[in-house]
Structures are given as C-alpha cells and as structure tokens.
Protein backbone atom coordinates (compact mmCIF):
# COMPACT_ATOMS: atom_id res chain seq x y z
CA UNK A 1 0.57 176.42 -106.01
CA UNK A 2 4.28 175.75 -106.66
CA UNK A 3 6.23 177.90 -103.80
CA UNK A 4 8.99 180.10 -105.85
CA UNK A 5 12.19 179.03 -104.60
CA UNK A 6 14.10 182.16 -106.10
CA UNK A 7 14.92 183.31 -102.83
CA UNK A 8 16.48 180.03 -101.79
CA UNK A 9 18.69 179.20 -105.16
CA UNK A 10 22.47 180.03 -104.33
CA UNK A 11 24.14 181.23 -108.14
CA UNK A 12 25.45 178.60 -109.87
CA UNK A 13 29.36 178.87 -109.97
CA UNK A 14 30.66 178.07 -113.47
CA UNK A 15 33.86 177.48 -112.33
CA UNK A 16 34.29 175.49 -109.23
CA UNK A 17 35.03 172.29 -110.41
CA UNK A 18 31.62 170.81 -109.62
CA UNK A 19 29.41 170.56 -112.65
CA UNK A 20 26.24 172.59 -113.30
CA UNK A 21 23.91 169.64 -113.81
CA UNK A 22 25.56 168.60 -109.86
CA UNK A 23 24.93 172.16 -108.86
CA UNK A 24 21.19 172.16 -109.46
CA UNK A 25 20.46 168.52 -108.59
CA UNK A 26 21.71 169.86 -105.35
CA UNK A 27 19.60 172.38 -104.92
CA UNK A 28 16.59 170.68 -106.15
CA UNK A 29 17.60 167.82 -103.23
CA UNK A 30 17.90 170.56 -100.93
CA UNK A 31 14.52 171.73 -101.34
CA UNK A 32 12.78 168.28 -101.97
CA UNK A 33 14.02 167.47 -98.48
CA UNK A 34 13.06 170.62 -96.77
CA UNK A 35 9.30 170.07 -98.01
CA UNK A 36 9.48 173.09 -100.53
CA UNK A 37 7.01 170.97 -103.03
CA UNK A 38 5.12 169.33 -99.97
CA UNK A 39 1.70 170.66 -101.46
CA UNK A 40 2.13 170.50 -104.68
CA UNK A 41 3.76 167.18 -104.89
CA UNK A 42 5.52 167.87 -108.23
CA UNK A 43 8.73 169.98 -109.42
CA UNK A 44 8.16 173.08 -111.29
CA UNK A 45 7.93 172.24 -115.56
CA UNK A 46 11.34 171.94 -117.39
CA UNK A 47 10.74 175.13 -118.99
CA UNK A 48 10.69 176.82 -115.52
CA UNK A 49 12.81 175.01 -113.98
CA UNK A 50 15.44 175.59 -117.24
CA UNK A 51 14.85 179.48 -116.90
CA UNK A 52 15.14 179.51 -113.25
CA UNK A 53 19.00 178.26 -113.40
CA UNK A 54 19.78 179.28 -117.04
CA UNK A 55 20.14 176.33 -118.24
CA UNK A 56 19.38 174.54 -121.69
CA UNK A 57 17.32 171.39 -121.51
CA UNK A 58 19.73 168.68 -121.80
CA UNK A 59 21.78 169.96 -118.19
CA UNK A 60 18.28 169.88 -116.82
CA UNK A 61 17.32 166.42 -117.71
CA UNK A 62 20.83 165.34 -116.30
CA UNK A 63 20.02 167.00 -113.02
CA UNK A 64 16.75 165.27 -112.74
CA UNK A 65 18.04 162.08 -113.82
CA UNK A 66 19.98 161.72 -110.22
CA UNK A 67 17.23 162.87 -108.26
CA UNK A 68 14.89 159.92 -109.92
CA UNK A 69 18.29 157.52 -109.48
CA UNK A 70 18.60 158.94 -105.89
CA UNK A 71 14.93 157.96 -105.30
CA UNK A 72 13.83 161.37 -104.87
CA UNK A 73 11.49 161.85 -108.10
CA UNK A 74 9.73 160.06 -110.33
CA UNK A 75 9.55 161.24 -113.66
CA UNK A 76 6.33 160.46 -115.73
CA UNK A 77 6.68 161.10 -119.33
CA UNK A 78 4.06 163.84 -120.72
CA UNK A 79 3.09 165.01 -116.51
CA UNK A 80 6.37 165.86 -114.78
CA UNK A 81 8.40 164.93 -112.12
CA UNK A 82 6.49 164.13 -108.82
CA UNK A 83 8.48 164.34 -105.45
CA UNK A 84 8.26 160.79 -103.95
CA UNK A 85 7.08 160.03 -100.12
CA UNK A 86 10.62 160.93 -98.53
CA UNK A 87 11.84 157.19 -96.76
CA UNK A 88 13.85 158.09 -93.56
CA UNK A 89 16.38 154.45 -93.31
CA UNK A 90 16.45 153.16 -89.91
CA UNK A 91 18.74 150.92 -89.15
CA UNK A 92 18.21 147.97 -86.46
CA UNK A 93 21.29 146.41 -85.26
CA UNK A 94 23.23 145.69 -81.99
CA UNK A 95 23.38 149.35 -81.16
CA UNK A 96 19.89 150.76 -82.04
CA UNK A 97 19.81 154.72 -81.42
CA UNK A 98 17.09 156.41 -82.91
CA UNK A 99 18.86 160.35 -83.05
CA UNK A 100 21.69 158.53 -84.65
CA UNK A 101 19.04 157.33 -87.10
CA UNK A 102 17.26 160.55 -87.66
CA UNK A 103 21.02 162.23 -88.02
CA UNK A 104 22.11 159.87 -90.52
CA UNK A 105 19.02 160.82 -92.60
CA UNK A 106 19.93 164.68 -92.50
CA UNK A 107 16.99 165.72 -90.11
CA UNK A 108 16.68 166.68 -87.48
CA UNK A 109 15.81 164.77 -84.46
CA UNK A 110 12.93 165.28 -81.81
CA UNK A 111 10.83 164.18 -79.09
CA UNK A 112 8.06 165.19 -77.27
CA UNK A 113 7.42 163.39 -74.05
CA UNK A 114 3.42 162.39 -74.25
CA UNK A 115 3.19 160.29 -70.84
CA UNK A 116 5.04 158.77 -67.84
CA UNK A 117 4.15 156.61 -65.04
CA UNK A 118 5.23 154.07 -62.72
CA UNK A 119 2.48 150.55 -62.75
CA UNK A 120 2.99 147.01 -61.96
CA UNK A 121 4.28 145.05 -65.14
CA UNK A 122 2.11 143.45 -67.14
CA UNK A 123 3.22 139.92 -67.81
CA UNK A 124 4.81 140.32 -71.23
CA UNK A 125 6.82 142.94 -69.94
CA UNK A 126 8.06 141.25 -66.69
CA UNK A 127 9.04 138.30 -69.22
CA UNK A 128 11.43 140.65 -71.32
CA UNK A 129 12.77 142.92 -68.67
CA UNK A 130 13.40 139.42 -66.42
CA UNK A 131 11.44 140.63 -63.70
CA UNK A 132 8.64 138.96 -61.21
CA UNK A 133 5.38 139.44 -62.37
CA UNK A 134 3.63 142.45 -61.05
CA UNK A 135 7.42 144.38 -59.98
CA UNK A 136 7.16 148.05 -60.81
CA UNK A 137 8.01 149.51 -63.91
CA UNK A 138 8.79 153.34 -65.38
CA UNK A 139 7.18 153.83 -68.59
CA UNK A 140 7.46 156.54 -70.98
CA UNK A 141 5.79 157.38 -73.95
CA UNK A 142 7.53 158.98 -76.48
CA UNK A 143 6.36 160.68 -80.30
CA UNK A 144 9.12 161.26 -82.42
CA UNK A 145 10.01 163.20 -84.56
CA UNK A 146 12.56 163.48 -88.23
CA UNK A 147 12.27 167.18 -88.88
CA UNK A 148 8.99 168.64 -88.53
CA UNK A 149 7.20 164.95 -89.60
CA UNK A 150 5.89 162.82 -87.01
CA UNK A 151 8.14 159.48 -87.12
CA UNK A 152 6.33 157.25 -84.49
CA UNK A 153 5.50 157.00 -81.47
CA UNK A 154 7.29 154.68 -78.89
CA UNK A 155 6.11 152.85 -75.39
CA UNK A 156 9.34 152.28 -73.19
CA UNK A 157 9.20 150.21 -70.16
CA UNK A 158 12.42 150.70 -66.92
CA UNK A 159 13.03 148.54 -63.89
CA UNK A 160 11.36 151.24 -61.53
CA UNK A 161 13.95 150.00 -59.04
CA UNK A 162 16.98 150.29 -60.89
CA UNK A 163 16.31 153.85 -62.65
CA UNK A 164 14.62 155.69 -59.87
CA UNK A 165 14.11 159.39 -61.09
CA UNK A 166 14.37 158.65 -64.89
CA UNK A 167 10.86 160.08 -65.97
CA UNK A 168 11.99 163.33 -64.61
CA UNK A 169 15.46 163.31 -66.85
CA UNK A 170 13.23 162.12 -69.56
CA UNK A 171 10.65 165.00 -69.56
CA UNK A 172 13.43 167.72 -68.92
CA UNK A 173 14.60 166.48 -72.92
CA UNK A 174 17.88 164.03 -71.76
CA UNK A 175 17.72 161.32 -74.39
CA UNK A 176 17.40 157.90 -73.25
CA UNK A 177 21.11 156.98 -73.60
CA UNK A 178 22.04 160.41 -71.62
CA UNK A 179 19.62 159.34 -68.75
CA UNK A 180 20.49 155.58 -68.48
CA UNK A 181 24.23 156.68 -68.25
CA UNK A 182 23.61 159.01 -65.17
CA UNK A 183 21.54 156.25 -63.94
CA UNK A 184 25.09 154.03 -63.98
CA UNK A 185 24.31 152.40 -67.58
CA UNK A 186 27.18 153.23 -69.62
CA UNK A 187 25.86 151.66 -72.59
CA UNK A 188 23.61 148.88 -73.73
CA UNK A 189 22.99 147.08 -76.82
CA UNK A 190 19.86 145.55 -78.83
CA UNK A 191 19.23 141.59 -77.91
CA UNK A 192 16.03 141.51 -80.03
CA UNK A 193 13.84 143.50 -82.38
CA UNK A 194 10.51 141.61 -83.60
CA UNK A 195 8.92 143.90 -86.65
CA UNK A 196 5.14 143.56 -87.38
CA UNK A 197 2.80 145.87 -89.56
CA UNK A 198 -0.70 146.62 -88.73
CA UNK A 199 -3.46 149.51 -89.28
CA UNK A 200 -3.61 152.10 -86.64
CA UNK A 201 -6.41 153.19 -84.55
CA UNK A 202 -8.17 156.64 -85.13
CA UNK A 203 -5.86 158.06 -82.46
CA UNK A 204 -2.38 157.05 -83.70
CA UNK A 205 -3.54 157.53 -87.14
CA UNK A 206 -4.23 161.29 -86.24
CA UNK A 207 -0.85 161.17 -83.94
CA UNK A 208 1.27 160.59 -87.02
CA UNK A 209 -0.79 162.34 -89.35
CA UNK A 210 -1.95 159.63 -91.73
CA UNK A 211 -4.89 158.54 -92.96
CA UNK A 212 -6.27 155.13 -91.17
CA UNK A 213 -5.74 152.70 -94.22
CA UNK A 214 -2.18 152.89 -94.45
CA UNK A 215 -0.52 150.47 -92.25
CA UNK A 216 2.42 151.56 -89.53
CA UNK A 217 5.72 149.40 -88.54
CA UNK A 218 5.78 148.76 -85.22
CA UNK A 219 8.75 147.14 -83.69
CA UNK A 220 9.34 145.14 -80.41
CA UNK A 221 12.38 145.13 -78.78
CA UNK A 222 14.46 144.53 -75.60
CA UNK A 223 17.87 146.08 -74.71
CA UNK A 224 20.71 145.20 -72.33
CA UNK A 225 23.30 146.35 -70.32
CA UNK A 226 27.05 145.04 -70.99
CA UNK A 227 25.85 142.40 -68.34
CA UNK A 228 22.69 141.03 -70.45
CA UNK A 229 20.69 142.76 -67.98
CA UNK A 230 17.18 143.72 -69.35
CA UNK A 231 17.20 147.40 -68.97
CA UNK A 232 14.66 148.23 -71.49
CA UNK A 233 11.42 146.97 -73.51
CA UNK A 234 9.86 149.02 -76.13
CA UNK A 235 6.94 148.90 -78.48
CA UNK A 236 7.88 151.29 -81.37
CA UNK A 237 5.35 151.76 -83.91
CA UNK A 238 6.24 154.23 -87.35
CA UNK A 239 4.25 155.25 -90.45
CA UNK A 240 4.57 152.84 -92.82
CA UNK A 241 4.94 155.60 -96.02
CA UNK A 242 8.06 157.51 -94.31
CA UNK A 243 10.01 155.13 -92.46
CA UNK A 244 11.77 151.62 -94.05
CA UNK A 245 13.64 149.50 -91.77
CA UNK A 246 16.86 147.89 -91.86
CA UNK A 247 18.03 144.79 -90.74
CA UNK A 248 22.01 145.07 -90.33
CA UNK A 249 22.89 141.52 -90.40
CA UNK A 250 26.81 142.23 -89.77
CA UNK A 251 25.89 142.96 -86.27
CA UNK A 252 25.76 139.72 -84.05
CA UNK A 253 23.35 141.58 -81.98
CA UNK A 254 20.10 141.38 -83.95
C-alpha cells in the first residue's frame, strides 16, 4: 500500500521565486530518499499525485521529468513511475573517507563495531602493512551503514605496535580518522584500492540484506601516513545494487 504522504507535504508557495513544478519535484526527492515508497516501489498515479499538490497535469509531468533525469524514477508508459534502487556515489581517491562519502550522499552515516582482535598477520597482510610475517596486528570489523541501509561491511587491519589501545576508541564510536589522530597520525592518504565483484556467502548476504545472487563490490586497499608508512589494510566489501564506485583520476593518489 502506497504510505499517504499528506502529513509530510510542506504548501506549495506560489510566490517565492522557485517554480511549482521545482517545488514538488522536491518533495517527491525528499520522500524517494527517505524510503517513503520503499514497499511499494512506485509513486502514487498522476491523478493522485495531481490532486495531492493541486496541480494540472502538465506541472506534474515536468516535476517527474527531473526526478527520471536525476535518476530517481523511471517512468514506464501505461504503469507509472517506479522509484529506482537509490545508488549512494563513493568516491575512491587519495583521501578515501567513508562518512565524507555517506555525507556527500545526504545520509546519514553509521557504524556498528561487529568484532576486534589482536592475531599474528597473515602473510598478505604483513606484505601491505610492510611488516614481518607473523607481527601482531589490530583488526576491526566494521558494518556500515548510509541511513538506515546496510552499506558494507569492512575488515581493517593496524600495526598492533604502533596503535596500542585503538579497538577500544573504535568500539566507544571514534571514527577511524579521530582514533589514528590521537594515536599521533594526523592524516593519511590512499596508496592503492584494487576493486573486485563477487557473490556473497549466506552470511554477508543476510548482513547486508540481499538476496545471494546479486553480486557485492568489495574493495582492497592500503593507506599511509604522510611518511608512506602502511598504517592500514582493508577489505571493504558493498552491495552491488546500492553502492557505485568512483575512480577520481585527478587525484595522484589512486
């Protein structure tokens, strides 16, 4: 059932300057991106959605027209306009963040804290933090969130002897940046990100709240300090239908 958005709709001002057709695209974006037509995947009819703003036909059709340019609907002639998966753009460059990411999307950013412990490195991950094989590591494992969606889930390997205490700053909420700068890293920056797709298992399929046959992103990576110092590896792995990476090729980094 289509959830009446009456009580949302602020009254179209016929005299602001900004033009009604604007006004109600607005709105409608407002809504698509709070998940008001989650469930039933489709706008309300023209004829409801014309006598919901008071509006002849032709503003309407305006209105929708830059939601489907926006990428927010698609409008099939004869069945409606159906809300389209909503694609969160995250950028990978020299200075990867991902709340700065989430942010620049208009969500809300999250994370719930799923694991941490301190083991001997696996080879792979002494080779990209730099260290012997076998040295300690911190890892944390991270699920993330863009709103109220699941946006992956991410593995993140420390030097155990550089960042002593920084699974504790981690599980009290500090993000990653905030705890590597108490830990004496001001700031680091991206040296590589590796993208691959695959099909999740059972588990991360449930964790992200997807069905098994559609594939995730998952993204390997290694930042530094203003040194080149490894001071992080991470394994970063998001649903395929909400998330679409980007490459920003101006940045030397990546």
């Amino acid at each position: 059932m289509t959830p009446d958005p009456s009580p949302l709709t602020r009254p179209l001002q016929r005299r602001t300057g900004v033009t009604v057709w604007r006004q109600i695209a607005d709105a409608l974006e407002r809504e698509i991106r709070e998940r008001r037509y989650q469930d039933a995947g489709s706008l309300p009819s023209e004829t409801a959605l014309a006598e919901r703003f008071e509006v002849n036909r032709h503003t309407l059709r305006r209105a929708l027209a830059a939601l489907r340019e926006d990428g927010l609907i698609r409008i099939e002639q004869g069945r409606g306009a159906f809300v389209q998966s909503e694609w969160i753009d995250y950028t990978l460059a020299r200075r990867t963040r991902y709340s700065e990411n989430v942010l620049r999307n208009r969500l809300q950013p999250a994370r719930q804290m799923l694991a941490g412990r301190e083991e001997a490195a696996a080879p792979a991950v002494a080779q990209a933090l730099g260290l012997r094989r076998g040295a300690r590591v911190l890892v944390a494992e991270m699920l993330q969130f863009a709103g109220e969606q699941p946006l992956g889930t991410a593995t993140m390997y420390f030097p155990a002897a550089r960042f002593a205490g920084l699974l504790d700053r981690l599980a009290a909420g500090e993000t990653v940046s905030d705890a590597l700068a108490a830990l004496g890293v001001a700031d680091y920056s991206r040296v590589s990100s590796r993208i691959t797709t695959q099909l999740p298992d059972e588990a991360l399929a449930h964790t992200l709240r997807q069905p098994r046959s559609r594939p995730v992103l998952q993204v390997e990576s290694v930042d530094a300090d203003a040194a080149g110092t490894p001071v992080k590896y991470g394994v970063a792995t998001f649903s395929g239908d909400r998330v679409q990476l980007v490459v920003n090729m101006e940045d030397a980094g990546d």
